[in-house]
C-alpha atoms as a PDB file:
ATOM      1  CA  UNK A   1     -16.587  11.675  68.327  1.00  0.00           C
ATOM      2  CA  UNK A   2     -13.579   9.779  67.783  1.00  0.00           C
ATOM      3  CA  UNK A   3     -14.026   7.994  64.608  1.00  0.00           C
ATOM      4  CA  UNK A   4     -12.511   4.722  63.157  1.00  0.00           C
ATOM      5  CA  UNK A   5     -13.252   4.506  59.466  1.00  0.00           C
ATOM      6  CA  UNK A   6     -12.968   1.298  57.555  1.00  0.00           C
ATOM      7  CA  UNK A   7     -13.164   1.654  54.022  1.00  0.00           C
ATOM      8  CA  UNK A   8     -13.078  -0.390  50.623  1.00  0.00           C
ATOM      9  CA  UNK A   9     -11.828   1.953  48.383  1.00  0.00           C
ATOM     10  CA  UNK A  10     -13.334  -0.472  45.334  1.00  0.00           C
ATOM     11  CA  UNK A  11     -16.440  -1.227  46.365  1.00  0.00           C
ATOM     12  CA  UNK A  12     -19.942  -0.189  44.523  1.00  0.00           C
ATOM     13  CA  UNK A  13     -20.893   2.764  42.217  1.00  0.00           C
ATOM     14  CA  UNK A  14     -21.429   4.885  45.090  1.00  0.00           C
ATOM     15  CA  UNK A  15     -17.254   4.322  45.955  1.00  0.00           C
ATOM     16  CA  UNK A  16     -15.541   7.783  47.008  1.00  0.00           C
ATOM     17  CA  UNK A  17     -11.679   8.327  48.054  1.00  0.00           C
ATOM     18  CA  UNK A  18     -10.555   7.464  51.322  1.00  0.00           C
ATOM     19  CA  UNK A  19      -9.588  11.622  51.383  1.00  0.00           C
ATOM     20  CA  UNK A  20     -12.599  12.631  50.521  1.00  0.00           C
ATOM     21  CA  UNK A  21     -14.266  10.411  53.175  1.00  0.00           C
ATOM     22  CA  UNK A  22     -11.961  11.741  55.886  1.00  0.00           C
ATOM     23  CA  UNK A  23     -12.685  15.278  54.902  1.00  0.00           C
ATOM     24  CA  UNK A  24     -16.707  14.434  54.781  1.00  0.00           C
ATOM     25  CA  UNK A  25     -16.298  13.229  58.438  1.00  0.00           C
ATOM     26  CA  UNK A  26     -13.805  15.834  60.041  1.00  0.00           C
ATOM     27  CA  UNK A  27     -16.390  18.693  58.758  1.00  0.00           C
ATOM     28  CA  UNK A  28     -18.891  16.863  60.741  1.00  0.00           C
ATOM     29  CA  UNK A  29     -16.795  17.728  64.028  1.00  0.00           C
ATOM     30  CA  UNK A  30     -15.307  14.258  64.335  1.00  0.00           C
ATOM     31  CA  UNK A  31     -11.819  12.870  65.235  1.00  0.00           C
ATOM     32  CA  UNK A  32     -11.303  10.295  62.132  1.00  0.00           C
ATOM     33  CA  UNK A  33      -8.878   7.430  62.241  1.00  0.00           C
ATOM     34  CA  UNK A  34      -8.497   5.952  58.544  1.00  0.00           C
ATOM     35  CA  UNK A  35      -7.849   2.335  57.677  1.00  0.00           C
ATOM     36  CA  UNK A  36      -8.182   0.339  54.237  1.00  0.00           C
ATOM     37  CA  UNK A  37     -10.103  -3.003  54.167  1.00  0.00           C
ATOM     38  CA  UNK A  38      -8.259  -3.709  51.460  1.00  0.00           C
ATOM     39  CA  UNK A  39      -4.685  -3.750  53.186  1.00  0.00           C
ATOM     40  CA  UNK A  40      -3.116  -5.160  56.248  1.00  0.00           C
ATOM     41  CA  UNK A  41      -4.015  -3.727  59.562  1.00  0.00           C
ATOM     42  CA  UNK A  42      -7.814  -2.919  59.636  1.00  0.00           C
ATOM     43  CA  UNK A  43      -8.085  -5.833  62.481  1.00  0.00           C
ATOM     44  CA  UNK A  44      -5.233  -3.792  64.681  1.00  0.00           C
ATOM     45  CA  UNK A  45      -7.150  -0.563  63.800  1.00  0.00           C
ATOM     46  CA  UNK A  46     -10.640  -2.111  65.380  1.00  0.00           C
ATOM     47  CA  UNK A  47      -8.616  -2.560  68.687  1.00  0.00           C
ATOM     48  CA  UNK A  48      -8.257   1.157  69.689  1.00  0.00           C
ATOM     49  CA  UNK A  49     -10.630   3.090  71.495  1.00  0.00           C
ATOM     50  CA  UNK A  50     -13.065   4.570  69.500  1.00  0.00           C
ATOM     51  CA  UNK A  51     -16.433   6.137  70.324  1.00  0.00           C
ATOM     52  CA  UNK A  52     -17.745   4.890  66.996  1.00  0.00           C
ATOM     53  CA  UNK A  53     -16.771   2.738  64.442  1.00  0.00           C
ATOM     54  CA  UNK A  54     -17.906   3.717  60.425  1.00  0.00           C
ATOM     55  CA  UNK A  55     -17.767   1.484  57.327  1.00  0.00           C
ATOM     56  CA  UNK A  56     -17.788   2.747  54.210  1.00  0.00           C
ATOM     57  CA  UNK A  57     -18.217  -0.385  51.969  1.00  0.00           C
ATOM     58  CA  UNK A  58     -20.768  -3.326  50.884  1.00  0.00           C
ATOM     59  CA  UNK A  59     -21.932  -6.800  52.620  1.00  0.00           C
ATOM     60  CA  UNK A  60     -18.475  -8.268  52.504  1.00  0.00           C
ATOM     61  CA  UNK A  61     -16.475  -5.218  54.570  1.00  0.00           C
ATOM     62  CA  UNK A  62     -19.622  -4.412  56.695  1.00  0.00           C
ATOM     63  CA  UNK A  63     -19.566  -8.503  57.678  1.00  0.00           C
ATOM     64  CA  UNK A  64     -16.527  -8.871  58.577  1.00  0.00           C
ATOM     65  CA  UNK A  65     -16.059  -5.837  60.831  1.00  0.00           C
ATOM     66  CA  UNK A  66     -19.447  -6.703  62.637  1.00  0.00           C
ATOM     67  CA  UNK A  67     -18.014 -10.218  63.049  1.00  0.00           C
ATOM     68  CA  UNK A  68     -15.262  -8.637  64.690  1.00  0.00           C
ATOM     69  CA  UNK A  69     -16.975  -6.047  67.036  1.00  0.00           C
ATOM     70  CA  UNK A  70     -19.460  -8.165  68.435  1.00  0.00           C
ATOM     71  CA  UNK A  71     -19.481  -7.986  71.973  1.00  0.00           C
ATOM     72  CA  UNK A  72     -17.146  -4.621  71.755  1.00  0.00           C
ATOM     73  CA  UNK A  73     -19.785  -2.113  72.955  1.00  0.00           C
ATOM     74  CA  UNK A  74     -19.168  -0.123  70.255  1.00  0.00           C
ATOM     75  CA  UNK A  75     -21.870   0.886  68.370  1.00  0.00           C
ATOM     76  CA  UNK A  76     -21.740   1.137  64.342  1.00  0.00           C
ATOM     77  CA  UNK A  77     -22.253   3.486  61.662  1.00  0.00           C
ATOM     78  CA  UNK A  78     -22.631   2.297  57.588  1.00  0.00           C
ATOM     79  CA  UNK A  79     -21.733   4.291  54.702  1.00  0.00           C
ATOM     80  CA  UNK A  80     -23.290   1.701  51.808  1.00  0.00           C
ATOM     81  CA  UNK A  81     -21.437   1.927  48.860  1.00  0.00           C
ATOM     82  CA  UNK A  82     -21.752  -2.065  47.763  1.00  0.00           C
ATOM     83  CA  UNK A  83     -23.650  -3.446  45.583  1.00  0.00           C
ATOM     84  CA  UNK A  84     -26.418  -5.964  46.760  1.00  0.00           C
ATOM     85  CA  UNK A  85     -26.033  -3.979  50.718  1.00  0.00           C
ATOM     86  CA  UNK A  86     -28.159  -6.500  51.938  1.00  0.00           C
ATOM     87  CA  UNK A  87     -26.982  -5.406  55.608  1.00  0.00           C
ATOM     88  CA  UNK A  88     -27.603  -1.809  54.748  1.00  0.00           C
ATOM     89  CA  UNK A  89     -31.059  -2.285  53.263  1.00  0.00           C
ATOM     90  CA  UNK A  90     -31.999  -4.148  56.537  1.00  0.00           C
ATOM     91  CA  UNK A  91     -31.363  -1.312  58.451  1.00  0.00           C
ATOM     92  CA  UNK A  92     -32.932   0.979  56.126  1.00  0.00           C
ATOM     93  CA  UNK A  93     -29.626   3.497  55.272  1.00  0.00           C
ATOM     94  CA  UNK A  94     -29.382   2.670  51.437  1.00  0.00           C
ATOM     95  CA  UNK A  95     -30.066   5.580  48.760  1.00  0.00           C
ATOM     96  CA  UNK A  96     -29.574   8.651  51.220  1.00  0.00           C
ATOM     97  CA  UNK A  97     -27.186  10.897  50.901  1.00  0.00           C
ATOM     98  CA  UNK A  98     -23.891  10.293  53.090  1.00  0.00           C
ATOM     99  CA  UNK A  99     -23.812  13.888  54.466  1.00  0.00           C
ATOM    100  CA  UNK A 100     -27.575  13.120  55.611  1.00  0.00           C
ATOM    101  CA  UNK A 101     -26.364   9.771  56.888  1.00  0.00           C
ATOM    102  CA  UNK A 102     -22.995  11.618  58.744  1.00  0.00           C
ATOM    103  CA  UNK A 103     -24.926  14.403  60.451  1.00  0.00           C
ATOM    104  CA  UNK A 104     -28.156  12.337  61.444  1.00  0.00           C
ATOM    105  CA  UNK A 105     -25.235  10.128  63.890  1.00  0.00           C
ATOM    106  CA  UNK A 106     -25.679  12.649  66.492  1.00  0.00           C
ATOM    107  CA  UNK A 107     -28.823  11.904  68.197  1.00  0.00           C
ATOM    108  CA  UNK A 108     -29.905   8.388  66.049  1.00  0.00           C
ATOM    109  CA  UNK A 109     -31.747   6.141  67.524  1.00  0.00           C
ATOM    110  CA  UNK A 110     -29.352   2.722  67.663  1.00  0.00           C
ATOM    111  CA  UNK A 111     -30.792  -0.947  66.158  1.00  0.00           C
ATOM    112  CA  UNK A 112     -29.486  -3.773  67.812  1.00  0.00           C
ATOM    113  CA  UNK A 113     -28.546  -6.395  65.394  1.00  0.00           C
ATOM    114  CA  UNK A 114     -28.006 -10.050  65.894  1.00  0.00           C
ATOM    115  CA  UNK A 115     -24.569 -11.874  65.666  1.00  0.00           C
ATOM    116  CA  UNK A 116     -25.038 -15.040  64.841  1.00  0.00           C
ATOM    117  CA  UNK A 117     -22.298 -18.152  65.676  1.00  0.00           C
ATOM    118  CA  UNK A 118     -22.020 -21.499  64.241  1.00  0.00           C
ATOM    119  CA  UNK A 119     -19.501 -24.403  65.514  1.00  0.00           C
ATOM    120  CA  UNK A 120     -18.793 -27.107  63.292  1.00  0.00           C
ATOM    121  CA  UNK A 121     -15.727 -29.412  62.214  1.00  0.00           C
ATOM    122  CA  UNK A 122     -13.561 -26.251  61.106  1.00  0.00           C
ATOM    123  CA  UNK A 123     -14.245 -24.658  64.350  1.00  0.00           C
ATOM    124  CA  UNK A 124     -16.402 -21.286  65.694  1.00  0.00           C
ATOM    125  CA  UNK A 125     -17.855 -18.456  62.931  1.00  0.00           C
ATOM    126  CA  UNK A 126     -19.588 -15.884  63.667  1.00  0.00           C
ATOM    127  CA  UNK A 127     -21.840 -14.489  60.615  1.00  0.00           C
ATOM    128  CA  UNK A 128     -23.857 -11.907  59.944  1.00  0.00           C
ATOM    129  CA  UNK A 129     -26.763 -12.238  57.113  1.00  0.00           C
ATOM    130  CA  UNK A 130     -26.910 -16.225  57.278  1.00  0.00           C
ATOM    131  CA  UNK A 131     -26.024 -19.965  56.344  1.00  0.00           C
ATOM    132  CA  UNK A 132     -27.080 -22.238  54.068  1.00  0.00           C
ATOM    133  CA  UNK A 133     -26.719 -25.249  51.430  1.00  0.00           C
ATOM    134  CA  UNK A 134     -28.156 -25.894  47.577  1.00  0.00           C
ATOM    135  CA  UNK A 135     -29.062 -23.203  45.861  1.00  0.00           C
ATOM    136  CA  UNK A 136     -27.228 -20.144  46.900  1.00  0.00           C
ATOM    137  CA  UNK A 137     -24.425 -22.173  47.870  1.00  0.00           C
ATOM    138  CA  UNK A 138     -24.011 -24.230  44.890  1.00  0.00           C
ATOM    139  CA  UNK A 139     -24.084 -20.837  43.159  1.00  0.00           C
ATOM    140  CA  UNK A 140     -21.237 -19.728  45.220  1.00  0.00           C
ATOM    141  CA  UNK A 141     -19.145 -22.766  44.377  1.00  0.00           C
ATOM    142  CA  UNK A 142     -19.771 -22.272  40.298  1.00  0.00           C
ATOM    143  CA  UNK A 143     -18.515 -19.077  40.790  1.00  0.00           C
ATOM    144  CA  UNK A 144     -15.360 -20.141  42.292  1.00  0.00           C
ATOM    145  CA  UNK A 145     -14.604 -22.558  39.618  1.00  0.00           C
ATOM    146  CA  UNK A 146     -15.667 -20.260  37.427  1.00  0.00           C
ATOM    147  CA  UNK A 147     -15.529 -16.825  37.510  1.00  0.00           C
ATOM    148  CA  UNK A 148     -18.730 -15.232  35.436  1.00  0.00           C
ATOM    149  CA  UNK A 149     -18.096 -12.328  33.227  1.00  0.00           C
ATOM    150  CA  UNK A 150     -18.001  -9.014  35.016  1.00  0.00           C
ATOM    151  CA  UNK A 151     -21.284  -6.909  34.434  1.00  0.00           C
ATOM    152  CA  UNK A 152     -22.212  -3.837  34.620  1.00  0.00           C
ATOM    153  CA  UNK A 153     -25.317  -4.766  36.362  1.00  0.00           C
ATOM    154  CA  UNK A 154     -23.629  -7.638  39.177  1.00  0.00           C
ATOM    155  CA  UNK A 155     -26.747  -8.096  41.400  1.00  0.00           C
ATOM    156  CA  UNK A 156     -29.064  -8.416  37.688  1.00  0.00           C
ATOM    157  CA  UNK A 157     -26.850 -10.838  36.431  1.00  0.00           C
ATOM    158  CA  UNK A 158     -26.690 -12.487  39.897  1.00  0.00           C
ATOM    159  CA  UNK A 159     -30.316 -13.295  40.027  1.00  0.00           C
ATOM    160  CA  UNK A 160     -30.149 -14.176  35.987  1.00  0.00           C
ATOM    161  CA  UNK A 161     -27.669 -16.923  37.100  1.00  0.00           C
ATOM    162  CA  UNK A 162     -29.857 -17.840  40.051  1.00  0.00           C
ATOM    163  CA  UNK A 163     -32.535 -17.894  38.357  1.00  0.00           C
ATOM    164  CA  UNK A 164     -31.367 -20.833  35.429  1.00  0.00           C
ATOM    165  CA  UNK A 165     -29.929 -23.132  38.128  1.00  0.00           C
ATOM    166  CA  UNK A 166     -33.793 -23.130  40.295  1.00  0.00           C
ATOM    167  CA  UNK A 167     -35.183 -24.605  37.180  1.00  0.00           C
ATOM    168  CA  UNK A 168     -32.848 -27.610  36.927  1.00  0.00           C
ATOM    169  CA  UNK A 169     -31.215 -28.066  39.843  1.00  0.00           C
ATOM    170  CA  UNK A 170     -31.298 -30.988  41.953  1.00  0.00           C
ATOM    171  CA  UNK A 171     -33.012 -31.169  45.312  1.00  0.00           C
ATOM    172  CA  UNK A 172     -30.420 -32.418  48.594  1.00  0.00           C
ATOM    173  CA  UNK A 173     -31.259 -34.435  50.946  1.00  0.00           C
ATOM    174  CA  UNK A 174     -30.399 -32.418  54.458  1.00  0.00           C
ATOM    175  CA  UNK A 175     -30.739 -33.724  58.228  1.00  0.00           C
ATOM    176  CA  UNK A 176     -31.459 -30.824  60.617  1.00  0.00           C
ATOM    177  CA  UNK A 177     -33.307 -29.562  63.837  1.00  0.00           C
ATOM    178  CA  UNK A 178     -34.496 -26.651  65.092  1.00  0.00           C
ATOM    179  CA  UNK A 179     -35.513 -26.202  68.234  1.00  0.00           C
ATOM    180  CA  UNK A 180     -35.071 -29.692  68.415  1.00  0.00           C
ATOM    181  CA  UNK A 181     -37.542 -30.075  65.860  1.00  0.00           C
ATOM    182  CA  UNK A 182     -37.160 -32.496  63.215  1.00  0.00           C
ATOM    183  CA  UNK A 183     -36.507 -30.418  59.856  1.00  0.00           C
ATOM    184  CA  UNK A 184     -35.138 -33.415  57.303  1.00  0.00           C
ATOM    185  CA  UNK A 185     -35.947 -33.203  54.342  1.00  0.00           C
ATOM    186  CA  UNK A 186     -34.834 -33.138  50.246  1.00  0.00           C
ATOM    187  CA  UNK A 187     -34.719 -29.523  49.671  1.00  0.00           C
ATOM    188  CA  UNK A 188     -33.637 -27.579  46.737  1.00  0.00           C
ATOM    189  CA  UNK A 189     -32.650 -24.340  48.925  1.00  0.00           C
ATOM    190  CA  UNK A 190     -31.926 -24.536  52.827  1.00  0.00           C
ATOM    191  CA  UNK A 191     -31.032 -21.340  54.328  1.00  0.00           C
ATOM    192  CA  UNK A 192     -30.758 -20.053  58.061  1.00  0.00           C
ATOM    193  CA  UNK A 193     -31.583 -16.195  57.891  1.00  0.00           C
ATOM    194  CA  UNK A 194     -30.612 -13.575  60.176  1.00  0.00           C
ATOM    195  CA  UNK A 195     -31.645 -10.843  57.813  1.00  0.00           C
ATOM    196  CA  UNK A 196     -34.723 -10.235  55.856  1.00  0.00           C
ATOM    197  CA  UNK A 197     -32.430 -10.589  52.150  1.00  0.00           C
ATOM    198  CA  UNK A 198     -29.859 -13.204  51.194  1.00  0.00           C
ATOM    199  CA  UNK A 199     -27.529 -13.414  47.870  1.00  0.00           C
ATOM    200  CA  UNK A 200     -28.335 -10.625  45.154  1.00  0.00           C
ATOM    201  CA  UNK A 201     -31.178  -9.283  47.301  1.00  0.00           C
ATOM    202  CA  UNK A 202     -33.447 -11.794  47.206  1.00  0.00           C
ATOM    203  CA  UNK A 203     -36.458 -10.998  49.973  1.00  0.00           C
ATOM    204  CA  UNK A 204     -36.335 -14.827  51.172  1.00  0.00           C
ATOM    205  CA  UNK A 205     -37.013 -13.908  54.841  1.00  0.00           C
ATOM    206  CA  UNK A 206     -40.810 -12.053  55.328  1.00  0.00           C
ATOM    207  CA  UNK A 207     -40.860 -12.564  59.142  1.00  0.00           C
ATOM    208  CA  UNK A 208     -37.048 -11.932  60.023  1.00  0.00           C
ATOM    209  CA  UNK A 209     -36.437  -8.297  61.834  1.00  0.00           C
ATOM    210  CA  UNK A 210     -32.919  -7.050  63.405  1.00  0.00           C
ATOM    211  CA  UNK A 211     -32.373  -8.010  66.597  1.00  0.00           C
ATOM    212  CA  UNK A 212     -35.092 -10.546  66.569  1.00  0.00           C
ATOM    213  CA  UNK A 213     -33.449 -12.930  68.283  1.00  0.00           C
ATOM    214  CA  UNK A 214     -34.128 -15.897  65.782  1.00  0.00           C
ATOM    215  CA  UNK A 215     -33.125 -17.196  62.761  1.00  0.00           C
ATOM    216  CA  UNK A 216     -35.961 -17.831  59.833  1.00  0.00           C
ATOM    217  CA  UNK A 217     -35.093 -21.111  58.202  1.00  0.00           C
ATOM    218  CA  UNK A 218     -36.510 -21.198  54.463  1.00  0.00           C
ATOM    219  CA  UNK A 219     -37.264 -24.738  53.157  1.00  0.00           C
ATOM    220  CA  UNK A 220     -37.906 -24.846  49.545  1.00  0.00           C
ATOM    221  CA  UNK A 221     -38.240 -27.878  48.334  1.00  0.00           C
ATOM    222  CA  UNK A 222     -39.758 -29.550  44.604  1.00  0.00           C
ATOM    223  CA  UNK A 223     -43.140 -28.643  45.284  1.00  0.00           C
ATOM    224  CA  UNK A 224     -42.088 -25.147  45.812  1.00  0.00           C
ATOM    225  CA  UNK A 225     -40.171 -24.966  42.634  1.00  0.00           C
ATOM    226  CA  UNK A 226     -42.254 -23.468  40.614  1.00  0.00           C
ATOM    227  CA  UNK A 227     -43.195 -20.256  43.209  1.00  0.00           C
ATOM    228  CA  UNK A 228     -38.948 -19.675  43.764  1.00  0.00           C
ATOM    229  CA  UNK A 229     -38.798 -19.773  39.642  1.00  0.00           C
ATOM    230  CA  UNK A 230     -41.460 -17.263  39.479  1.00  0.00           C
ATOM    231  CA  UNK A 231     -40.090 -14.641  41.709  1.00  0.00           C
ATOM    232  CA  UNK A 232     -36.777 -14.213  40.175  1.00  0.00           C
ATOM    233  CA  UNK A 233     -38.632 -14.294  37.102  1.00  0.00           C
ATOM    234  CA  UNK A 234     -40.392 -11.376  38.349  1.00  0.00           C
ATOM    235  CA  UNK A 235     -37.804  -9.443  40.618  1.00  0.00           C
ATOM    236  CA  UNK A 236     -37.369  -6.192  37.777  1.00  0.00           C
ATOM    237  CA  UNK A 237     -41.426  -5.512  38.612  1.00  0.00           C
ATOM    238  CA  UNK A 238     -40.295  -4.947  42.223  1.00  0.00           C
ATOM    239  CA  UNK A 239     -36.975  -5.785  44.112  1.00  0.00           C
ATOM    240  CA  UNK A 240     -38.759  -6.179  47.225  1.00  0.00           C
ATOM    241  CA  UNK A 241     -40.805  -8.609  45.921  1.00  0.00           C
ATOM    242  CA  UNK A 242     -41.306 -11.412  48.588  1.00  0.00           C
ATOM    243  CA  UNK A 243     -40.300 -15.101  47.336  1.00  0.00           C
ATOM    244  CA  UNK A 244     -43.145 -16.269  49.548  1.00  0.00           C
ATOM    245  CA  UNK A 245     -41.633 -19.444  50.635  1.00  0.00           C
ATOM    246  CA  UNK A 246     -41.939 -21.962  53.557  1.00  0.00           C
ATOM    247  CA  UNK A 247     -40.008 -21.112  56.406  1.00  0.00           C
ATOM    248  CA  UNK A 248     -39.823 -21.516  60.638  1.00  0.00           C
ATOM    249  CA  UNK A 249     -38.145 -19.972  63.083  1.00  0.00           C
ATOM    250  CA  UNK A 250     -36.004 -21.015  66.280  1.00  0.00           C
ATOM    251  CA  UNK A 251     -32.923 -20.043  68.135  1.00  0.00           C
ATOM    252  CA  UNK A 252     -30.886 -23.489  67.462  1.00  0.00           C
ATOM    253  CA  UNK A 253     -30.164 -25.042  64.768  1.00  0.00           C
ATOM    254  CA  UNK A 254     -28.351 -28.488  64.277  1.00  0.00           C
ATOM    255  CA  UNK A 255     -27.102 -29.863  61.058  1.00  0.00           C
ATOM    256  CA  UNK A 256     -25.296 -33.097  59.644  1.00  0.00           C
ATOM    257  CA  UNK A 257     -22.690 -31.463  57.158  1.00  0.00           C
ATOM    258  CA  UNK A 258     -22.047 -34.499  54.476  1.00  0.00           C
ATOM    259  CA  UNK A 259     -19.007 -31.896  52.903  1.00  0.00           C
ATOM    260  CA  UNK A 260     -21.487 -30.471  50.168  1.00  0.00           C
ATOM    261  CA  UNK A 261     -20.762 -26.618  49.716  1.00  0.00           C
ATOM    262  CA  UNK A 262     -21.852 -24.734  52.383  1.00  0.00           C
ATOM    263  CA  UNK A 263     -21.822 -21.042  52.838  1.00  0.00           C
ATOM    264  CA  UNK A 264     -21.473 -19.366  55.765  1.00  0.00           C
ATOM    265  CA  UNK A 265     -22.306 -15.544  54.894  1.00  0.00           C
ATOM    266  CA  UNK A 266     -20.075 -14.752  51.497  1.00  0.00           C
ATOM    267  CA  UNK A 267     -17.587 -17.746  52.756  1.00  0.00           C
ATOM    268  CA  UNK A 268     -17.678 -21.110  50.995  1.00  0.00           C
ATOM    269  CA  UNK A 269     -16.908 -24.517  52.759  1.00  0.00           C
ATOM    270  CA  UNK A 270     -15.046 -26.839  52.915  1.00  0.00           C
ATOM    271  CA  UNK A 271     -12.168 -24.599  52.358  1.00  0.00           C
ATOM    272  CA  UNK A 272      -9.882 -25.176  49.708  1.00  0.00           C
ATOM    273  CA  UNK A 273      -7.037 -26.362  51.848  1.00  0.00           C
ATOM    274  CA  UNK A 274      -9.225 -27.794  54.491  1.00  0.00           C
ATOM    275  CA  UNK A 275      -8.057 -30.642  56.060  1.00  0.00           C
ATOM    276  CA  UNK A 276      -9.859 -34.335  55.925  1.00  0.00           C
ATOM    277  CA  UNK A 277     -11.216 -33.575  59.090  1.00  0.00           C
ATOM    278  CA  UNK A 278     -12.616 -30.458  58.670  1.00  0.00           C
ATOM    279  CA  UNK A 279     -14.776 -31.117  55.817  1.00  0.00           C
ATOM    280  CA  UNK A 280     -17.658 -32.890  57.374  1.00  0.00           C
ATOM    281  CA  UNK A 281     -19.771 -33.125  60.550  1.00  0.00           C
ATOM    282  CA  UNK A 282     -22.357 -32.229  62.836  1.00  0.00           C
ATOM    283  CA  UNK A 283     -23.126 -27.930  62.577  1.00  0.00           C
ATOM    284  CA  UNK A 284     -24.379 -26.061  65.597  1.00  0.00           C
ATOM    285  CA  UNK A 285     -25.930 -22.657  64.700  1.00  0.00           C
ATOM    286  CA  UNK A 286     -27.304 -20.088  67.695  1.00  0.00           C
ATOM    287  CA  UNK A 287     -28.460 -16.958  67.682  1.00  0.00           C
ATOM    288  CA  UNK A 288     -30.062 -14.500  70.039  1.00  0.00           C
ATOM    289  CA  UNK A 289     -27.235 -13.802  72.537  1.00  0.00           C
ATOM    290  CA  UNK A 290     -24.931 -11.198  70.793  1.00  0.00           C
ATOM    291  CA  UNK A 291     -25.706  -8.134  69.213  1.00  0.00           C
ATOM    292  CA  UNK A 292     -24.068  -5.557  68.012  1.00  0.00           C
ATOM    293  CA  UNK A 293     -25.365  -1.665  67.856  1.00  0.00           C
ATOM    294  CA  UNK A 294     -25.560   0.427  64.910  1.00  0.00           C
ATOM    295  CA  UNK A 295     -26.838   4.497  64.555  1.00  0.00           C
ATOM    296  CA  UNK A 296     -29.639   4.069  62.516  1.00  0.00           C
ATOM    297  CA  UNK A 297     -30.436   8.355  61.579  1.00  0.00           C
ATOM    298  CA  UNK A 298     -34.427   8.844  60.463  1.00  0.00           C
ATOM    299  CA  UNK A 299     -34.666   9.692  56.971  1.00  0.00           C
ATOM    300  CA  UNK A 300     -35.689  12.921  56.374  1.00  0.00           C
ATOM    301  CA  UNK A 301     -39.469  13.943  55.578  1.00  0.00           C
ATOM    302  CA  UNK A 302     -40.359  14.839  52.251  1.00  0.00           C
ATOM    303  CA  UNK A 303     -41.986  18.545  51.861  1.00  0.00           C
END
């Protein structure tokens, strides 16, 4: 097959070289065109024909190029080498090998998953793993500000961080619809799922499944406190551990944006350099009409 491979050199513990990567893939039989996430002209590189298109990487470089090939036709192939892989754990391809993952491409079954698109006062983004405000996005913005000390552990130390600011924080008050569905409400977390984990792998989303066609919208408010608290309390017993919280689901969702942080996948708004205009307003989120393929190889049975 001919191969377009988009690689972060940096990203996770499982991180090899871009040579070594090319050399994995051209033993397999395929025809490998190499590109960098990390420098200019990955975008161009999406733009030639390929029969497949690989990323070797974590949820930020896996995002972005989905964002970009939705609606392509070209299916996708992952290479998980991040460090939360939310995206990758979704679809099942985290802690295999990536020989097994490179020579189970030829004759996978594909797994359609959603792209989702949201319109708002700084215009049309599409996004793969969800959007949301308080909590996780509030998180987002301290780290901004603030950079936290690098660990050794970054998804542990994630959910440490997480877990401090659910016993104190304050809940928001937030005026949505879904469905056309009244949602308002004063929540504490407020997050429109595409995928079954959000953040440091947090299992928010019990009901959400790729390709679904809908998004499942957790509402957490006070009264839920105390449940939220407890699972990333408990999280080292079991990462999937599910934060049974209350959540709907529906294929629209409306939102009046007040400016409060917002993120939109691992993207923070209002943007720094955002104009006046662009920092507040009514959101429109849909999902349920793109998709985008990826090979999806069966794991291997144990003996």
């Amino acid at each position: 097959m001919r191969v377009t491979l988009v690689h972060n050199p940096g990203a996770g513990k499982r991180a090899m070289t871009g040579a070594a990567l090319q050399a994995m893939l051209s033993d397999a039989g395929h025809d490998v065109r190499y590109v960098s996430a990390k420098e200019d002209g990955w975008k161009k590189a999406l733009k030639k024909e390929a029969d497949l298109v690989v990323v070797a990487g974590g949820d930020g470089t896996v995002g972005r190029v989905t964002r970009r090939m939705a609606g392509r036709g070209v299916p996708l192939a992952l290479l998980p080498s991040g460090t939360a892989n939310n995206i990758a754990r979704t679809l099942g391809q985290l802690e295999r090998p990536f020989e097994e993952l490179v020579r189970g491409w030829e004759g996978s079954r594909r797994l359609k998953l959603d792209v989702a698109t949201v319109e708002g006062p700084f215009g049309e983004r599409n996004f793969i793993e969800g959007l949301g405000v308080g909590l996780f996005a509030t998180l987002l913005a301290g780290s901004e500000v603030k950079q936290p000390k690098k660990s050794s552990k970054p998804v542990e130390s994630a959910l440490e961080r997480l877990k401090r600011q659910a016993e104190d924080c304050e809940p928001i008050e937030v005026s949505a619809k879904l469905d056309g569905k009244d949602i308002s409400g004063r929540y504490l977390l407020f997050e429109a799922l595409n995928l079954p984990y959000v953040g440091p792998n947090l299992h928010l989303a019990a009901d959400s499944a790729p390709g679904d066609g809908e998004f499942e919208v957790v509402l957490v408010s006070e009264a839920e406190r105390p449940r939220l608290v407890n699972c990333l309390e408990q999280w080292q017993q079991n990462r999937e551990r599910l934060a049974v919280l209350p959540s709907l689901r529906g294929k629209r969702l409306t939102m009046e944006w007040t400016g409060i942080p917002l993120h939109i996948d691992d993207k923070l708004y209002p943007r720094k350099k955002a104009k006046p205009k662009e920092m507040a307003g009514l959101l429109e989120a849909r999902v349920g009409k793109v998709q985008v393929e990826f090979l999806v190889p069966q794991a291997k049975k144990k003996s």
